[in-house]
N, C-alpha and C. Protein backbone atom coordinates (compact mmCIF):
# COMPACT_ATOMS: atom_id res chain seq x y z
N UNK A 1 98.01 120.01 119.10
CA UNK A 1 97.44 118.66 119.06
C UNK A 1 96.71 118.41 117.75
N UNK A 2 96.48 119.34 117.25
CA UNK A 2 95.61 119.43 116.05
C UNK A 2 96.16 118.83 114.71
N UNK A 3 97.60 119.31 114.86
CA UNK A 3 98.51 119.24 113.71
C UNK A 3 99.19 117.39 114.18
N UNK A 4 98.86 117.22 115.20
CA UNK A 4 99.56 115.66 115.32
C UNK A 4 98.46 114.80 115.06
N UNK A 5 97.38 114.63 115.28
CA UNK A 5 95.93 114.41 115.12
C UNK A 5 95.88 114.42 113.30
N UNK A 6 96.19 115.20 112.57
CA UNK A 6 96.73 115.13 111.38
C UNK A 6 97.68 114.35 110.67
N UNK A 7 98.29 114.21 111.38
CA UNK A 7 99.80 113.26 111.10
C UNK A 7 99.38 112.04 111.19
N UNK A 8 98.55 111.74 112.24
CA UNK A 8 97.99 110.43 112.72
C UNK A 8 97.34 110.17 111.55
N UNK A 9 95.82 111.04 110.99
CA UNK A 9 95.47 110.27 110.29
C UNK A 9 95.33 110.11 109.53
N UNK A 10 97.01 110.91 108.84
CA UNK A 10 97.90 110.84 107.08
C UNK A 10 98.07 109.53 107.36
N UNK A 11 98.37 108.92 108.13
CA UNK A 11 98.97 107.73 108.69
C UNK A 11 98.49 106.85 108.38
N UNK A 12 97.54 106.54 108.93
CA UNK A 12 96.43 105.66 109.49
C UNK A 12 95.69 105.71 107.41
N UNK A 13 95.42 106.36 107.51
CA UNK A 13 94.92 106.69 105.92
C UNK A 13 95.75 105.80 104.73
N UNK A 14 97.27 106.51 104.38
CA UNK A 14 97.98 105.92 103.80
C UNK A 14 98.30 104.58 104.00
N UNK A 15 98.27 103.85 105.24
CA UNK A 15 98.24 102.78 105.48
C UNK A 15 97.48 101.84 105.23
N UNK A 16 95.95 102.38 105.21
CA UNK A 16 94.85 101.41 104.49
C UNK A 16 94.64 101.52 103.52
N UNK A 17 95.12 102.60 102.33
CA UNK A 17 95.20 102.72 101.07
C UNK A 17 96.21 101.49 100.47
N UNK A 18 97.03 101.14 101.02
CA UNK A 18 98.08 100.90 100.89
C UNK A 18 97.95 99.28 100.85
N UNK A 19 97.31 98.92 102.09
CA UNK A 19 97.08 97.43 102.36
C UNK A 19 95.60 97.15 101.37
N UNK A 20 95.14 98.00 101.50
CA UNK A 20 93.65 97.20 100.29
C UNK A 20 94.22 96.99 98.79
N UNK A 21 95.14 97.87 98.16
CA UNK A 21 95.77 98.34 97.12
C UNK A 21 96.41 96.46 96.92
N UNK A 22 97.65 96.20 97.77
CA UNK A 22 98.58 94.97 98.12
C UNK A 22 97.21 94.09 98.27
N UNK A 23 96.25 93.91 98.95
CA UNK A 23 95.44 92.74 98.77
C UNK A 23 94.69 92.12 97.51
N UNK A 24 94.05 93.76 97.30
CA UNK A 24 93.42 93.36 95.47
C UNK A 24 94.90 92.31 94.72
N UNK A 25 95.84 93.26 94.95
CA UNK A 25 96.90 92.65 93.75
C UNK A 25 97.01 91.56 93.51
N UNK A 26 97.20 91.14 95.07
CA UNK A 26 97.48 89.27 95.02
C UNK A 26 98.36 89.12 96.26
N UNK A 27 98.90 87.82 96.46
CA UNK A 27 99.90 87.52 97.16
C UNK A 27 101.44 88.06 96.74
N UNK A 28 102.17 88.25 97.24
CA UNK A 28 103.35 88.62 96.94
C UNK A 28 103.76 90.26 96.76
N UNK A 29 102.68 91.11 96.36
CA UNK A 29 102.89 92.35 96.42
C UNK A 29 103.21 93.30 97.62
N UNK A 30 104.38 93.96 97.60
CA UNK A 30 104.53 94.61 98.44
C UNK A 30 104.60 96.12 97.99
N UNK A 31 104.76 96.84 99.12
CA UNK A 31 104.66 98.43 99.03
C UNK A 31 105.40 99.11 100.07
N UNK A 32 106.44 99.94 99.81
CA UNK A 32 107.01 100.65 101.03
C UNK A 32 106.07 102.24 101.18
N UNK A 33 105.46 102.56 102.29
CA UNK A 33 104.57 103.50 103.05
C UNK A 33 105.31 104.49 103.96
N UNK A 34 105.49 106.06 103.41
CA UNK A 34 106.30 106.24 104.68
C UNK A 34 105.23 107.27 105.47
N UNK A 35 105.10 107.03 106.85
CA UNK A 35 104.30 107.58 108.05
C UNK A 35 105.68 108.45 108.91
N UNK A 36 104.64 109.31 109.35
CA UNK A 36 104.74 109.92 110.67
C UNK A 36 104.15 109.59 111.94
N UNK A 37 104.55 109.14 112.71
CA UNK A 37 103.82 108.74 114.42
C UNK A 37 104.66 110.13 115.39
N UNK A 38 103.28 111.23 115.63
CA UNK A 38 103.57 112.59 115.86
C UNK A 38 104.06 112.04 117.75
N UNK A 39 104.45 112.85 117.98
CA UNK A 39 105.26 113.31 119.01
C UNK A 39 104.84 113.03 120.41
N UNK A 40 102.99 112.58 120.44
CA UNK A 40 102.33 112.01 121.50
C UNK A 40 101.42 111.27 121.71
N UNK A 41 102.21 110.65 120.17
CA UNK A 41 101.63 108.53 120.07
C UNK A 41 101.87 108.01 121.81
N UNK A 42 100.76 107.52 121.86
CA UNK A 42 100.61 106.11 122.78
C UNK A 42 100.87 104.98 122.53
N UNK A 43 102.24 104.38 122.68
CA UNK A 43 102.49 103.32 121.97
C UNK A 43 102.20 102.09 123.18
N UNK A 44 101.86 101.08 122.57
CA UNK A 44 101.26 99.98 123.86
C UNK A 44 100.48 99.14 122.69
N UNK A 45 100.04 97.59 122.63
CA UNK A 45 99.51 96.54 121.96
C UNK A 45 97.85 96.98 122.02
N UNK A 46 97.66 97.81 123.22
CA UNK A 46 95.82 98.16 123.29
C UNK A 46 96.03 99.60 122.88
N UNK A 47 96.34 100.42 122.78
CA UNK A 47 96.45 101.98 121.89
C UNK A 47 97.07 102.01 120.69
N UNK A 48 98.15 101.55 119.86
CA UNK A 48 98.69 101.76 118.72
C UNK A 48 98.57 100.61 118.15
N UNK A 49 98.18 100.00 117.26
CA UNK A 49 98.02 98.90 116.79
C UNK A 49 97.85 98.68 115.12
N UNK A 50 97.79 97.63 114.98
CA UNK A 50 97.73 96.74 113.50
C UNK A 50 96.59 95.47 113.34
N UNK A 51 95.76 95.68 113.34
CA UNK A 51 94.68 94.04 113.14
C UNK A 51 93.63 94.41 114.57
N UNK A 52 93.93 94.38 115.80
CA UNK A 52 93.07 94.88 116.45
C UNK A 52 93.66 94.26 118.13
N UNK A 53 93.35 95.00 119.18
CA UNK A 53 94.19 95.06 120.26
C UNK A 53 93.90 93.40 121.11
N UNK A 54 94.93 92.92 121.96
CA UNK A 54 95.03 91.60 122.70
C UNK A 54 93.04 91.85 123.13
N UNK A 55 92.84 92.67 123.81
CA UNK A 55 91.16 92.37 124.45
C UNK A 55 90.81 92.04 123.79
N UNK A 56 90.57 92.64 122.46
CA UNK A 56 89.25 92.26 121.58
C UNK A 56 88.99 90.38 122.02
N UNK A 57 87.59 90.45 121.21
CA UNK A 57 87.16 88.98 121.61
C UNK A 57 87.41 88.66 120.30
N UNK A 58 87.82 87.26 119.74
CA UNK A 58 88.17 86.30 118.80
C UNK A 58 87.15 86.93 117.95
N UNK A 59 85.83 87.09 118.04
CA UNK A 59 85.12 87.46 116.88
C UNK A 59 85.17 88.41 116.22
N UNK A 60 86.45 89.78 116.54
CA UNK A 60 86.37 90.73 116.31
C UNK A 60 87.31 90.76 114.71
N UNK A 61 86.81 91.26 113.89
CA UNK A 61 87.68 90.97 112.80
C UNK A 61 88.57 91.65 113.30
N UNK A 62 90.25 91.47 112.45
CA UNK A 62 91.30 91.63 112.69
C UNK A 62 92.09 92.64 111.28
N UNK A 63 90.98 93.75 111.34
CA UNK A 63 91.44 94.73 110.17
C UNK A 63 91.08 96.37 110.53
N UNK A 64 91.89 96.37 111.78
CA UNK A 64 91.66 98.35 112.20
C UNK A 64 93.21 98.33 112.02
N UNK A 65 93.19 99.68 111.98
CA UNK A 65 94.36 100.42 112.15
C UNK A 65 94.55 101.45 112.84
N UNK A 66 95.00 101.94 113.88
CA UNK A 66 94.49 102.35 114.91
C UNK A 66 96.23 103.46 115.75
N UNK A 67 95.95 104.42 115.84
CA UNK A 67 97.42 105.35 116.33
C UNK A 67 96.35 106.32 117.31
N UNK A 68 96.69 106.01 118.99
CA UNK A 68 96.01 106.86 120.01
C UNK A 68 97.17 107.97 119.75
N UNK A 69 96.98 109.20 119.69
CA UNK A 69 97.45 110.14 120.41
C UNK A 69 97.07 111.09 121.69
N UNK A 70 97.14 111.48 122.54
CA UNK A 70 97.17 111.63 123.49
C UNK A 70 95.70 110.53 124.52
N UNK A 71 94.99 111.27 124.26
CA UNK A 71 93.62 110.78 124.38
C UNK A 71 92.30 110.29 123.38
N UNK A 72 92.94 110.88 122.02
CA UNK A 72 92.25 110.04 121.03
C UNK A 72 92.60 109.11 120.24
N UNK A 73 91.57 108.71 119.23
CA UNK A 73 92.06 107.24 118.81
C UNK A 73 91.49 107.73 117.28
N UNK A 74 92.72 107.56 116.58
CA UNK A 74 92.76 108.16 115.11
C UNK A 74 92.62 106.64 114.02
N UNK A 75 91.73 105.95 113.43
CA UNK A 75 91.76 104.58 113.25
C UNK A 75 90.93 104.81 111.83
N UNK A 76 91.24 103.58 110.88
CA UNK A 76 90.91 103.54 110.24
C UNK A 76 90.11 101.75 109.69
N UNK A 77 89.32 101.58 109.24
CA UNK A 77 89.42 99.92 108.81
C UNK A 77 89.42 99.32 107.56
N UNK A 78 90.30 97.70 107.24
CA UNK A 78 90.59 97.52 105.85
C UNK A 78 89.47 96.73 105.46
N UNK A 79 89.75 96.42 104.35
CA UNK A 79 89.18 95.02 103.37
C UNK A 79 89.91 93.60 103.92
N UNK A 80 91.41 93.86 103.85
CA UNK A 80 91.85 92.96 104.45
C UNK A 80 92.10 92.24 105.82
N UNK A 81 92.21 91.51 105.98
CA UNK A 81 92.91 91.20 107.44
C UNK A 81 94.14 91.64 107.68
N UNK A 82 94.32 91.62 108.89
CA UNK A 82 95.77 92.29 108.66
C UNK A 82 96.58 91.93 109.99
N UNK A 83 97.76 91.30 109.79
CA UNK A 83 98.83 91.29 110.89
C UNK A 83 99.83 92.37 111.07
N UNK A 84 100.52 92.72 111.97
CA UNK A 84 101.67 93.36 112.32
C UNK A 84 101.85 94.79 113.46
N UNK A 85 102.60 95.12 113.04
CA UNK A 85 102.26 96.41 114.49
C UNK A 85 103.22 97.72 113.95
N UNK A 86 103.14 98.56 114.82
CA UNK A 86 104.15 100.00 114.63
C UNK A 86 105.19 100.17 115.27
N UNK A 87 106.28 100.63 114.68
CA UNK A 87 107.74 101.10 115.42
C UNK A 87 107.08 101.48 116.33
N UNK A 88 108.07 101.55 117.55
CA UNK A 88 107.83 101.79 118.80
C UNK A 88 108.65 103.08 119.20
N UNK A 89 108.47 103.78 118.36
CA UNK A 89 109.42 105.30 118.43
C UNK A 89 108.74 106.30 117.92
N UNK A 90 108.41 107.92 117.93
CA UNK A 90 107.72 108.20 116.98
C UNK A 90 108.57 109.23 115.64
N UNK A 91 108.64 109.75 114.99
CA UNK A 91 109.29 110.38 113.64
C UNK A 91 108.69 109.94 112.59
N UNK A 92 109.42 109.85 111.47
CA UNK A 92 109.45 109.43 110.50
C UNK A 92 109.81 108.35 110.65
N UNK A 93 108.81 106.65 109.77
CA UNK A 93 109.47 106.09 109.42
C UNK A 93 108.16 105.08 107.99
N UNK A 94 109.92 104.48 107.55
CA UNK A 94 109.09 103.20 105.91
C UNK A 94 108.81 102.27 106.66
N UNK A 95 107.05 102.02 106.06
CA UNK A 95 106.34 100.65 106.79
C UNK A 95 106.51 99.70 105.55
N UNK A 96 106.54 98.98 106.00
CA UNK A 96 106.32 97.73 104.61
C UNK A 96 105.04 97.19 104.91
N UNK A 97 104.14 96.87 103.72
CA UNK A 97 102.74 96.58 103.71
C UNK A 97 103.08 95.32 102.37
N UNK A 98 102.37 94.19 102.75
CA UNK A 98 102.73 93.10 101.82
C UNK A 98 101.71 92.04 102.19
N UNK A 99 101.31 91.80 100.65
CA UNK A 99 99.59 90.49 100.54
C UNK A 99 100.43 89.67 100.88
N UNK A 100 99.56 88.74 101.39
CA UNK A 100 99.83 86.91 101.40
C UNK A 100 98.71 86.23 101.52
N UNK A 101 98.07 86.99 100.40
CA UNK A 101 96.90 86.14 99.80
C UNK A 101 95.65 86.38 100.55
N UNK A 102 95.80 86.02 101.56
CA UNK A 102 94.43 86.32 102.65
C UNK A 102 94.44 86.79 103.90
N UNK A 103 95.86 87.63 103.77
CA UNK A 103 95.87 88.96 104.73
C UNK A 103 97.32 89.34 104.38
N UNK A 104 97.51 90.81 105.13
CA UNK A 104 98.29 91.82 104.62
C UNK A 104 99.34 92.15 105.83
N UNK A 105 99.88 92.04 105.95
CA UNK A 105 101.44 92.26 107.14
C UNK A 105 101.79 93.65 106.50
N UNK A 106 101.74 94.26 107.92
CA UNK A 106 102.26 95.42 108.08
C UNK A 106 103.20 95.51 109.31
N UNK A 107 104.65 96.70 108.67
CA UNK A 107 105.40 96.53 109.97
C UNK A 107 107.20 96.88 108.97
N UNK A 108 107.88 97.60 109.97
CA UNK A 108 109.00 97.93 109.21
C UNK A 108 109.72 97.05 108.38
N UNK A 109 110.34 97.55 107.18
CA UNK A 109 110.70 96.67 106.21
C UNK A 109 112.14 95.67 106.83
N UNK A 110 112.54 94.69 105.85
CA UNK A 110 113.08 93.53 106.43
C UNK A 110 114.41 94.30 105.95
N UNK A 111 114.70 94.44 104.56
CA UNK A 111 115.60 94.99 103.44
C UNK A 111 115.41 96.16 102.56
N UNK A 112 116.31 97.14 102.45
CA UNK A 112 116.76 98.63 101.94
C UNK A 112 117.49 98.26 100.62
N UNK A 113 116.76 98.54 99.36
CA UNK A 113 117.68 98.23 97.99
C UNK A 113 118.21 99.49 96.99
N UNK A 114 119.79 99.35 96.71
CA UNK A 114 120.04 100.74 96.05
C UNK A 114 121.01 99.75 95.04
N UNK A 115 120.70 100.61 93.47
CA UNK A 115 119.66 101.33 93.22
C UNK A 115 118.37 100.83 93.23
N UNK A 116 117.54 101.70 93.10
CA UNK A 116 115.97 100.85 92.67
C UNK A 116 115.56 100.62 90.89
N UNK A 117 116.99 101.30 90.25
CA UNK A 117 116.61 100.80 88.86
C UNK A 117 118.32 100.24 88.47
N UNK A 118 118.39 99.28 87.29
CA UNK A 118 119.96 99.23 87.16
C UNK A 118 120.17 99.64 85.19
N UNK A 119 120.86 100.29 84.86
CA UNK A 119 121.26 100.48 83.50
C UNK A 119 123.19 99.41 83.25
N UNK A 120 122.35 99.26 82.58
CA UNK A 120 124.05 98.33 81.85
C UNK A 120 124.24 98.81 80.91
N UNK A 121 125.34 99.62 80.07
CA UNK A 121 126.13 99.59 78.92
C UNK A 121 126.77 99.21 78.34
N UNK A 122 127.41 98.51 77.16
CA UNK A 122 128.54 97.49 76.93
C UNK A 122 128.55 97.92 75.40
N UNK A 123 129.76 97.43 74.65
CA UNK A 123 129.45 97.32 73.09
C UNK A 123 129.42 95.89 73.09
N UNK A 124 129.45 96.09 71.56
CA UNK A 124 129.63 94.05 71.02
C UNK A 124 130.51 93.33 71.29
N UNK A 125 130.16 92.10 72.00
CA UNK A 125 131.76 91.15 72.30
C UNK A 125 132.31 92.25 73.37
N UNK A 126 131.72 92.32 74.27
CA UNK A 126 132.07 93.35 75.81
C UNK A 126 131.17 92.79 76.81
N UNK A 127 132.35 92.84 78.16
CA UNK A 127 131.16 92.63 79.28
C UNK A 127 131.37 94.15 79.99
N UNK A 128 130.20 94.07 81.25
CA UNK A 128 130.16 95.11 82.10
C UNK A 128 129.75 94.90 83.14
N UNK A 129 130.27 95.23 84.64
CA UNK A 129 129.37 94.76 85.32
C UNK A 129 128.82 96.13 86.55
N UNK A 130 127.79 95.99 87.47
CA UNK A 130 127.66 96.33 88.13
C UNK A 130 127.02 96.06 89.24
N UNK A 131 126.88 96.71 90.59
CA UNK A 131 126.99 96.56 92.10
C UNK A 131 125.21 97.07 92.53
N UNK A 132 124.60 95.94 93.58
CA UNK A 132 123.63 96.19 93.76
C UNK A 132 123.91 96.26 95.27
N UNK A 133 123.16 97.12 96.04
CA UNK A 133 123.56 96.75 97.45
C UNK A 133 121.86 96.46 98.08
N UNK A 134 122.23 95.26 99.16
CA UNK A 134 121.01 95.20 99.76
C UNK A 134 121.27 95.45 100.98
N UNK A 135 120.43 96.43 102.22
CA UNK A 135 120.63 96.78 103.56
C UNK A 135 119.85 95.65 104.21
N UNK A 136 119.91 94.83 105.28
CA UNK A 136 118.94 94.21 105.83
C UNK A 136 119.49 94.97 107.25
N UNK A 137 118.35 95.01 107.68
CA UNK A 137 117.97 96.44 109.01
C UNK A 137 116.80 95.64 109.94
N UNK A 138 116.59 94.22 109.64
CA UNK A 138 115.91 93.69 110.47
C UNK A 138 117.05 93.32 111.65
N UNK A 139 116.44 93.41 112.52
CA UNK A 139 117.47 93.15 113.92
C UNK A 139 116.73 92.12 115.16
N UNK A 140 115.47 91.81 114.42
CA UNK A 140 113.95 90.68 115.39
C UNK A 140 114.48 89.25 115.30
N UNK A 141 114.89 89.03 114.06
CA UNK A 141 115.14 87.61 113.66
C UNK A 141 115.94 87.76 112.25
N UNK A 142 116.38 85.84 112.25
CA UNK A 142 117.05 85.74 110.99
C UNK A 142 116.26 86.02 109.98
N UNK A 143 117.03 86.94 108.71
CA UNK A 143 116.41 87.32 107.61
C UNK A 143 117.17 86.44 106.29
N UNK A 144 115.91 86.00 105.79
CA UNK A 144 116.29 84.82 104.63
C UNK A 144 116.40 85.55 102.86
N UNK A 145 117.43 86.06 102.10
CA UNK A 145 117.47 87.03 101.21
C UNK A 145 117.70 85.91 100.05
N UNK A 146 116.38 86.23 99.26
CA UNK A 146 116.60 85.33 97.70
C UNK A 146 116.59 86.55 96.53
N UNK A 147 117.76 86.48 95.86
CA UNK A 147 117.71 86.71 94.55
C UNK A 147 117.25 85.85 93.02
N UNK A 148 116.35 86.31 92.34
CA UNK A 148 116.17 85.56 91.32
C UNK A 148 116.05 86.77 90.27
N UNK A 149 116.11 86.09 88.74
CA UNK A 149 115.58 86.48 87.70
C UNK A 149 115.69 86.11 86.60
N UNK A 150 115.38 86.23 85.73
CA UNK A 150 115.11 85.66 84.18
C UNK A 150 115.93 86.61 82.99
N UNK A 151 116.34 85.65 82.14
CA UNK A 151 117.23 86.82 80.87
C UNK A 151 117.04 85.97 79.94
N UNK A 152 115.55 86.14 79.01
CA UNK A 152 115.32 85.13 77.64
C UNK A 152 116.14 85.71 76.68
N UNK A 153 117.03 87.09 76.98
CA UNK A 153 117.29 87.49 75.58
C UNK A 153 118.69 86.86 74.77
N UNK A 154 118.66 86.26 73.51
CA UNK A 154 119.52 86.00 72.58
C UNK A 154 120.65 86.53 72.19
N UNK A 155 122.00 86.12 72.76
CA UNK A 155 123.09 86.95 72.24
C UNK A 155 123.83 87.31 72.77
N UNK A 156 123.14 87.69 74.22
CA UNK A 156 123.81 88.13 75.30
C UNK A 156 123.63 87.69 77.00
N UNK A 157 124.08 87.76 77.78
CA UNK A 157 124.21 86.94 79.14
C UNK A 157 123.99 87.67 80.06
N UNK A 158 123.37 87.50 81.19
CA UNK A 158 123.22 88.14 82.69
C UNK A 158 123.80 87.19 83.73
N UNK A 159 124.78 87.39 84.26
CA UNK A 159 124.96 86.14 85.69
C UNK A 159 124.35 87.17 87.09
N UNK A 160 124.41 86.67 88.09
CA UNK A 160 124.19 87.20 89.39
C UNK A 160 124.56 86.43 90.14
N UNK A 161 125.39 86.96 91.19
CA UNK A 161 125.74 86.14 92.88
C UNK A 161 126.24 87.10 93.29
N UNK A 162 126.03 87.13 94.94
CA UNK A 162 125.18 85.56 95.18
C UNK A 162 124.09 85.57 94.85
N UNK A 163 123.13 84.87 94.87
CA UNK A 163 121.39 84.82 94.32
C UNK A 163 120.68 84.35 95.72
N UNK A 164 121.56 83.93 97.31
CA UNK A 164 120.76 84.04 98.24
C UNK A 164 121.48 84.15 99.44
N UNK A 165 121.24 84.86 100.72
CA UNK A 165 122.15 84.66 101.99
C UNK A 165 121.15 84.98 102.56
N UNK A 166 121.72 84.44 103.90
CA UNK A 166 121.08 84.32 105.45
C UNK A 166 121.55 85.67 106.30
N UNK A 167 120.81 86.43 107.28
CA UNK A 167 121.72 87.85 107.80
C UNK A 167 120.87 87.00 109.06
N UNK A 168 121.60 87.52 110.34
CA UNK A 168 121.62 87.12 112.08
C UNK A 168 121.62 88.50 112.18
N UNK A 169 121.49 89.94 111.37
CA UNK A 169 121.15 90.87 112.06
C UNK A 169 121.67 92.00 110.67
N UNK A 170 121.79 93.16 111.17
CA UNK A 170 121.56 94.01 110.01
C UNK A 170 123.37 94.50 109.05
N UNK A 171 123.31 93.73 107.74
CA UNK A 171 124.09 93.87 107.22
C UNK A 171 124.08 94.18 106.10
N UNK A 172 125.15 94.63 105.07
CA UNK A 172 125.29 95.18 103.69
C UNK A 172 125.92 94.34 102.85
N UNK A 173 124.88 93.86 101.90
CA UNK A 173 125.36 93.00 101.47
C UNK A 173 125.82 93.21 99.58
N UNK A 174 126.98 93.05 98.68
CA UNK A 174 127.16 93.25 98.04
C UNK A 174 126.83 92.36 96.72
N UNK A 175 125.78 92.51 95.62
CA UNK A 175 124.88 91.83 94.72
C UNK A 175 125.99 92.53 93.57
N UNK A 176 126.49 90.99 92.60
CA UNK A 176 127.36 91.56 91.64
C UNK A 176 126.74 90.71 89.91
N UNK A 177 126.20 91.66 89.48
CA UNK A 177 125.61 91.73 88.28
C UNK A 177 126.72 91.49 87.03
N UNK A 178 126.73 90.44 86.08
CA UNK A 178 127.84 90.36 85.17
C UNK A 178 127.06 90.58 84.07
N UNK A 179 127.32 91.27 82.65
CA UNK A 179 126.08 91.31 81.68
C UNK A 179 127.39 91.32 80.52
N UNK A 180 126.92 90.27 79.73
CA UNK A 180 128.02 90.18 78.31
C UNK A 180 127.48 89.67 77.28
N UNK A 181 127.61 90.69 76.22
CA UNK A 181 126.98 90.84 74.85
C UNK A 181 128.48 90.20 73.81
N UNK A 182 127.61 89.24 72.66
CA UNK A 182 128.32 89.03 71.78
C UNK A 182 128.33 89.77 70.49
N UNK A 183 128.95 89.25 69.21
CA UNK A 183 128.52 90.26 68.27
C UNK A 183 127.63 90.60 67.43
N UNK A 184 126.41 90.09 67.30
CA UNK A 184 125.29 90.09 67.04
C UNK A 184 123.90 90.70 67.84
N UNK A 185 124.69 91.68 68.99
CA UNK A 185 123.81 91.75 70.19
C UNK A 185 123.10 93.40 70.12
N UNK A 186 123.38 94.14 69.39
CA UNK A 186 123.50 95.75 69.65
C UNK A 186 121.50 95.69 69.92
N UNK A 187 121.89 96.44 70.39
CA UNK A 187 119.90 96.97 71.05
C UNK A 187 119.71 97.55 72.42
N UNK A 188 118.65 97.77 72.84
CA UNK A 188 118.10 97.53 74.35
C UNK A 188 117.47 96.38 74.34
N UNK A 189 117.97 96.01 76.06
CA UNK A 189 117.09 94.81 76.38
C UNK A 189 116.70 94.87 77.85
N UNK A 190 115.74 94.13 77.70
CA UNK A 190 114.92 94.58 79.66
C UNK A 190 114.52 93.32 80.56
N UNK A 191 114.84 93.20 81.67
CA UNK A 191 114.11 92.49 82.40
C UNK A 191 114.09 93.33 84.08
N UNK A 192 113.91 91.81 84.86
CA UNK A 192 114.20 92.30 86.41
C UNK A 192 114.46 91.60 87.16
N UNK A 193 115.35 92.07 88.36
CA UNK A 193 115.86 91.47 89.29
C UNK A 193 114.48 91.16 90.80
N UNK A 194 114.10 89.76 91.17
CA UNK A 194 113.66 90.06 91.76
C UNK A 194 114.12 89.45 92.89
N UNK A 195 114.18 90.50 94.16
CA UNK A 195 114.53 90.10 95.88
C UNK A 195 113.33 89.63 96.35
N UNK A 196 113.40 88.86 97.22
CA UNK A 196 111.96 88.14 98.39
C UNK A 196 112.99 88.06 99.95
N UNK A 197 112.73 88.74 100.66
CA UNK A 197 113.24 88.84 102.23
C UNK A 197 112.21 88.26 102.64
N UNK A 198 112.66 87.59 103.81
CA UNK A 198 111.18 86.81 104.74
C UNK A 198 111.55 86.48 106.36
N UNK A 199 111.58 86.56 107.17
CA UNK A 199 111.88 86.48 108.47
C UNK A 199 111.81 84.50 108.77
N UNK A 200 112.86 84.05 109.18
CA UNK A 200 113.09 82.82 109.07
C UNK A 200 112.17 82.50 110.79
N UNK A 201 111.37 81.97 110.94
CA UNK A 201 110.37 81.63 111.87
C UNK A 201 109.23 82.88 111.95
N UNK A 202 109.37 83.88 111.28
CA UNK A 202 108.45 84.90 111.18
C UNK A 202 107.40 84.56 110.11
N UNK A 203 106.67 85.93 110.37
CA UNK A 203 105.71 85.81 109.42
C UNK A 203 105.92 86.61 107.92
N UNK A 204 106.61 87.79 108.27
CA UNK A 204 106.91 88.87 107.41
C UNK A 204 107.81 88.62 106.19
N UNK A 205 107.18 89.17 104.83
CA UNK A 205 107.70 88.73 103.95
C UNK A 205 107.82 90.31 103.14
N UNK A 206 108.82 90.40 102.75
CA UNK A 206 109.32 91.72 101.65
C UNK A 206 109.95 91.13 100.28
N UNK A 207 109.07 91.72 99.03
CA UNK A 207 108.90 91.39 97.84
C UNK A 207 109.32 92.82 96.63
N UNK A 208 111.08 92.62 95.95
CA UNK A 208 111.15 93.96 95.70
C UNK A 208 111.46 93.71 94.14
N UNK A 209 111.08 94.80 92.98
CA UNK A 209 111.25 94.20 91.94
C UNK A 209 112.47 95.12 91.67
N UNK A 210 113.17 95.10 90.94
CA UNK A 210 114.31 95.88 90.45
C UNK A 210 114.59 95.82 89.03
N UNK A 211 114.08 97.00 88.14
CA UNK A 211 113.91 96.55 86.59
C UNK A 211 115.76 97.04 85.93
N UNK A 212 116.06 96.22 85.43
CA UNK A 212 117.42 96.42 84.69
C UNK A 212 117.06 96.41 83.31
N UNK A 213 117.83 97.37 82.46
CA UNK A 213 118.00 98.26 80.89
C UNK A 213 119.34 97.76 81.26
N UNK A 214 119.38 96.45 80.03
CA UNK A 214 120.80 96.68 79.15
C UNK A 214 120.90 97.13 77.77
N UNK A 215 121.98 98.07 77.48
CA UNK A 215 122.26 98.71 75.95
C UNK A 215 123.19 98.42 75.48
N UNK A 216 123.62 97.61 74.74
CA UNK A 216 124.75 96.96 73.96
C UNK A 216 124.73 97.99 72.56
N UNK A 217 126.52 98.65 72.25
CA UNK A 217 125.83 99.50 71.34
C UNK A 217 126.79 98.67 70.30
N UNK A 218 127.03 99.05 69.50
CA UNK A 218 127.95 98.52 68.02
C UNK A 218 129.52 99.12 67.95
């Protein structure tokens, strides 16, 4: 019990590190957290929780974090407010922790992105392209997937599509990157791709940056 009591409150710990960290930042920051919920979590809305259990009275702020195992209660409290709750299974799993300005949602992530960095190569007057994949693994509600990003650099081109889709449940979706340098282009150049997932009548929002290196050589 000792060693799960531990696990709990790696847990519970990393989790409020995690959400004060995303609140300082601002709105929009997110963070993937990965926990253990040991082997004799009490899972239930009044023992395992996120913000603070249905009893509490309205006045109770809404920033514990809280994993019973057997008979104790391993808890921690934030800076922030905080919505959301815990898988309802115990193992391993990635929490997503994400500001929205004046409180912090916690609760498994919406979308899974590979890679998490992208390199482009090309010479002059060459294109190249490559494949981003996004997992959406939400299975609660419709998940709303925006791609955006910016390419000020001179010479050479970035396209992307699609840049947004709708998922009704958990699918793989294929992100196709076009990058074409003219002849005046040789260098490195940098920006980033950024994803925003958000639960379409939900509250939960996932915010992922993805930095791309293109090298155009001569």
């Amino acid at each position: 019990m000792q060693e799960e009591e531990k696990q709990a409150r790696s847990a519970v710990e990393s989790l409020k590190e995690s959400a004060e960290r995303v609140y300082a930042m601002g709105e929009g920051t997110t963070e993937l957290v990965s926990i253990t919920l040991p082997p004799n979590t009490v899972f239930g809305s009044e023992s395992t929780f996120i913000g603070k259990p249905p009893s509490a009275p309205l006045s109770v702020p809404s920033n514990m974090i809280n994993i019973r195992v057997k008979n104790s209660d391993i808890f921690a409290y934030t800076q922030a407010p905080l919505i959301g709750s815990f898988p309802n299974s115990t193992g391993i799993h990635t929490i997503n922790v994400t500001s929205h300005g004046s409180y912090v949602s916690i609760g498994s992530p919406l979308v899974l992105v590979n890679p998490s960095a992208l390199y482009l190569s090309t010479r002059s007057n060459s294109s190249v392209f490559s494949n981003m994949t996004i997992k959406v693994i939400s299975t609660i509600r419709l998940t709303h997937v925006n791609i955006s990003y910016s390419w000020p650099h001179q010479n050479t081109n970035l396209t992307i599509h699609p840049t947004n889709f709708i998922s009704s449940g958990p699918v793989v979706a294929q992100i196709r990157l076009n990058f074409t340098a003219n002849n005046l282009s040789a260098g490195i150049y940098t920006s980033q791709v950024r994803i925003v997932a958000s639960e379409i009548g939900g509250t939960q929002v996932q915010t992922i940056a993805v930095p791309i290196t293109a090298e155009v050589k001569v």
